[in-house]
Protein backbone atom coordinates (compact mmCIF):
# COMPACT_ATOMS: atom_id res chain seq x y z
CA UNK A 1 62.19 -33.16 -21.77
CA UNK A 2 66.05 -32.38 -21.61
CA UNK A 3 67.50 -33.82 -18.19
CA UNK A 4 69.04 -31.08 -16.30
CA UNK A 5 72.52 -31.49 -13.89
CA UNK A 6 70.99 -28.89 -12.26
CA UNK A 7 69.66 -27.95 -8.73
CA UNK A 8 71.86 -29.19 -6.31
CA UNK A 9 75.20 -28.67 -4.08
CA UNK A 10 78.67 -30.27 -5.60
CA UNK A 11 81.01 -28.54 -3.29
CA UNK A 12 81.57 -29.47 0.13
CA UNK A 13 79.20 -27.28 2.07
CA UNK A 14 80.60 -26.67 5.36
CA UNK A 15 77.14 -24.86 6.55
CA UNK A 16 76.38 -23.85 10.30
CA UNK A 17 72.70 -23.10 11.11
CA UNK A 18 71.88 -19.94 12.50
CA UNK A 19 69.00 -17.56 12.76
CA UNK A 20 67.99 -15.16 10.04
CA UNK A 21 71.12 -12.77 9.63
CA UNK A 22 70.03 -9.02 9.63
CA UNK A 23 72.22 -6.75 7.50
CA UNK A 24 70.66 -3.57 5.09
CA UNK A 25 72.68 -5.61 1.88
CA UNK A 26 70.60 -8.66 2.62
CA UNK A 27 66.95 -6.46 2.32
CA UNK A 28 68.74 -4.77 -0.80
CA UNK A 29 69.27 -8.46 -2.26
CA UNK A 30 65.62 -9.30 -1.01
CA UNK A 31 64.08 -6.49 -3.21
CA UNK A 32 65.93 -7.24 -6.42
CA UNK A 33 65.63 -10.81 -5.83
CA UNK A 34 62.02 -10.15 -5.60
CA UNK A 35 61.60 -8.23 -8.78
CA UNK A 36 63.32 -10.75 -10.54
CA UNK A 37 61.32 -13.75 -9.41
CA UNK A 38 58.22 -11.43 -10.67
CA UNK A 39 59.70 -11.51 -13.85
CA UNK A 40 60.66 -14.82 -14.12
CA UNK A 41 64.31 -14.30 -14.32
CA UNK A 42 64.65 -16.81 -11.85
CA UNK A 43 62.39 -19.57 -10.38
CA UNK A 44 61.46 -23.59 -11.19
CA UNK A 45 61.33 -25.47 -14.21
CA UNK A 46 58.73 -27.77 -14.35
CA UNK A 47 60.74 -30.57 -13.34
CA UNK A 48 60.98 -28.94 -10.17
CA UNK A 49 64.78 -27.62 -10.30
CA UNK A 50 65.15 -24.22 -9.34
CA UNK A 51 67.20 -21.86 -11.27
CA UNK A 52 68.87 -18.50 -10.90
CA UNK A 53 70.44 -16.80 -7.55
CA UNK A 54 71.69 -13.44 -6.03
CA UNK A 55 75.04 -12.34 -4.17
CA UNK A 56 76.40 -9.19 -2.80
CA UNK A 57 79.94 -8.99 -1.09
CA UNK A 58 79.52 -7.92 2.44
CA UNK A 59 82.77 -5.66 2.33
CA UNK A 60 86.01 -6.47 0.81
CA UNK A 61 87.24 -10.02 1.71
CA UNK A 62 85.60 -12.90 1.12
CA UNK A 63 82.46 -12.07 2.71
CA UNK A 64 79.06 -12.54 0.48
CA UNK A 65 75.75 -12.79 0.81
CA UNK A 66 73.87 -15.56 -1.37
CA UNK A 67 70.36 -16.52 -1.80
CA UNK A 68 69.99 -20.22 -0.60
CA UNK A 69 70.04 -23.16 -2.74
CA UNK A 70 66.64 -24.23 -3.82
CA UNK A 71 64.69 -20.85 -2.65
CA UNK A 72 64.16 -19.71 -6.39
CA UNK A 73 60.68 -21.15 -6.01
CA UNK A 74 59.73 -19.29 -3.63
CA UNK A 75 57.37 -16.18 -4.99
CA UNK A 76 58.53 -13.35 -2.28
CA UNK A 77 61.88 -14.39 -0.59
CA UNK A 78 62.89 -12.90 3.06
CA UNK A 79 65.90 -12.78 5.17
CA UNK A 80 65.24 -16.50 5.95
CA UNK A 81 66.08 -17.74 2.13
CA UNK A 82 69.90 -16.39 2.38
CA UNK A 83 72.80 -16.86 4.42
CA UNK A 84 76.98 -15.52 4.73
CA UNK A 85 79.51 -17.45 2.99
CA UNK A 86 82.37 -16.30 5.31
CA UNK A 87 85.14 -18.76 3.37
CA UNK A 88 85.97 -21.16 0.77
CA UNK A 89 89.01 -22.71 -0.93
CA UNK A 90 88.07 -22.84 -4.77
CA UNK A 91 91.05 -25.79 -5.40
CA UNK A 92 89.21 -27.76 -2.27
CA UNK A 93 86.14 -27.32 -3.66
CA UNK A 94 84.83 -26.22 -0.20
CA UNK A 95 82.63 -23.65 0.85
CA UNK A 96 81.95 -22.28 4.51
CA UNK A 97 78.24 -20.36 5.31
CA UNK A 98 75.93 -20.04 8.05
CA UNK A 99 72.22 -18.78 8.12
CA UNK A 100 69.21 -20.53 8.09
CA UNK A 101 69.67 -21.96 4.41
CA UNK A 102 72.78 -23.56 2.51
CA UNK A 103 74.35 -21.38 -0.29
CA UNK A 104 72.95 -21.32 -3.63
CA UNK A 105 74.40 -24.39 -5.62
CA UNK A 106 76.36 -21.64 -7.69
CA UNK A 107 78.01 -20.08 -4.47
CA UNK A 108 81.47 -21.16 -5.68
CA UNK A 109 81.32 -19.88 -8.84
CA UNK A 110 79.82 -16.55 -7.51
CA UNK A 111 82.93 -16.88 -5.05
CA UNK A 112 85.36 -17.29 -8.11
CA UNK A 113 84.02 -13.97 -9.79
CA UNK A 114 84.29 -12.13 -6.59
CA UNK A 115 88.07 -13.26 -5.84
CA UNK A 116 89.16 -12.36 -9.69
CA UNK A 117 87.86 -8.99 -9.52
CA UNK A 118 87.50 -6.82 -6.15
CA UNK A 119 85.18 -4.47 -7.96
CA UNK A 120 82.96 -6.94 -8.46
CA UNK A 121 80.17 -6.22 -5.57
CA UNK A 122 77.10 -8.09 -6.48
CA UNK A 123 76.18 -10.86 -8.79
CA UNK A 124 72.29 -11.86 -10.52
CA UNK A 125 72.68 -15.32 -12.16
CA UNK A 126 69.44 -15.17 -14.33
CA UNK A 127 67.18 -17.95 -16.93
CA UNK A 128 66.33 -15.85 -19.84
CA UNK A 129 65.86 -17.99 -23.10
CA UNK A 130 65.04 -14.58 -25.34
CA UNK A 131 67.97 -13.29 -23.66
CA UNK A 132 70.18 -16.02 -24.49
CA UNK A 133 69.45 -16.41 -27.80
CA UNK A 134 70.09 -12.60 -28.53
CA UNK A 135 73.21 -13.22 -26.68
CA UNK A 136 74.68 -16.43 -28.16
CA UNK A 137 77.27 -16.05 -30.44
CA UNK A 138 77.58 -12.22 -29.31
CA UNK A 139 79.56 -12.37 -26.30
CA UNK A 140 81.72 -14.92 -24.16
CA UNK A 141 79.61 -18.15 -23.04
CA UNK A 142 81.41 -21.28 -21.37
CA UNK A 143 81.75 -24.50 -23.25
CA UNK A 144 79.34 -27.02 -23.12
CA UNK A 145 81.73 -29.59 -21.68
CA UNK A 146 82.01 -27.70 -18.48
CA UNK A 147 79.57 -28.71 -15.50
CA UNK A 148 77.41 -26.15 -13.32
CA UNK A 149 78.70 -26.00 -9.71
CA UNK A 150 82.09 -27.52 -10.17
CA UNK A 151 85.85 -26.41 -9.89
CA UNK A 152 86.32 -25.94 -13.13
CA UNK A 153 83.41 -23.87 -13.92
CA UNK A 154 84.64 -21.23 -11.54
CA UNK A 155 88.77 -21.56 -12.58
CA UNK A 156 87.07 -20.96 -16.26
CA UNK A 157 85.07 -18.27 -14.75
CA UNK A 158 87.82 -16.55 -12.57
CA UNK A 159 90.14 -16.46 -16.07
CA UNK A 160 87.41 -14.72 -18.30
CA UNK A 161 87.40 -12.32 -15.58
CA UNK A 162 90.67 -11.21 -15.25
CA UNK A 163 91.16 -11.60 -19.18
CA UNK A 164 88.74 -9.06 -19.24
């Protein structure tokens, strides 16, 4: 079995517990989220790390909504499996959030995409291996060499973007 560096937070989470936040983008994300555990677009490997996650910028800022790390298990998600990420300093490798779950392990690189492109308004981060191989070779993927969850995944990320 391949050994995954998957699964878990390598930013500083700067994370302050709070109730289940209430906001209509956060039932949107709940629905789609939903539908896409149902068809396996997200979930848990067998070794028991969770993959995939959804975002949706609150307004413009920095403002997102995230489904919390390690909740892609979880058959039907509710507001309690997502919180805000209010802040973050890419360069610091820092993120702020509060709810009643951490970010998603991928909420600075969701963060990156967000700050190089204000259209950008939501984000699905999916596991798809039909998908991927369709895809490889056909459009833009990110090296090998460059780690999940770290700085320079969402620098590499932020360039493609504004490339584009």
């Amino acid at each position: 079995m391949q050994d995954f560096d998957e699964g878990y937070i390598k930013y500083v989470c700067n994370w302050q517990l709070t109730p289940a936040l209430e906001d209509e983008k956060i039932n949107q994300l709940i629905h789609y989220r939903n539908q896409l555990r149902k068809m396996n677009l997200l979930g848990v490997y067998p070794n028991r790390i969770g993959f995939g996650n959804i975002s949706s910028r609150v307004f413009s800022g920095p403002d997102f909504y995230i489904s919390g790390t390690q909740t892609s298990a979880i058959l039907v998600a509710d507001e309690s499996h997502f919180c805000k990420v209010y802040n973050y300093d890419i360069g610091q490798n820092a993120l702020f959030c509060k709810g009643p779950v951490k970010a998603s392990s991928e909420a600075l690189t969701h963060a990156a995409m967000y700050d190089a492109d204000t259209t950008i308004n939501s984000i699905i981060h999916i596991h798809n291996p039909e998908y991927w191989r369709k895809l490889l070779f056909n459009i833009t993927t990110i090296p090998h060499d460059i780690a999940y969850g770290t700085i320079e995944l969402a620098n590499y990320i932020k360039n493609l973007i504004k490339e584009d």
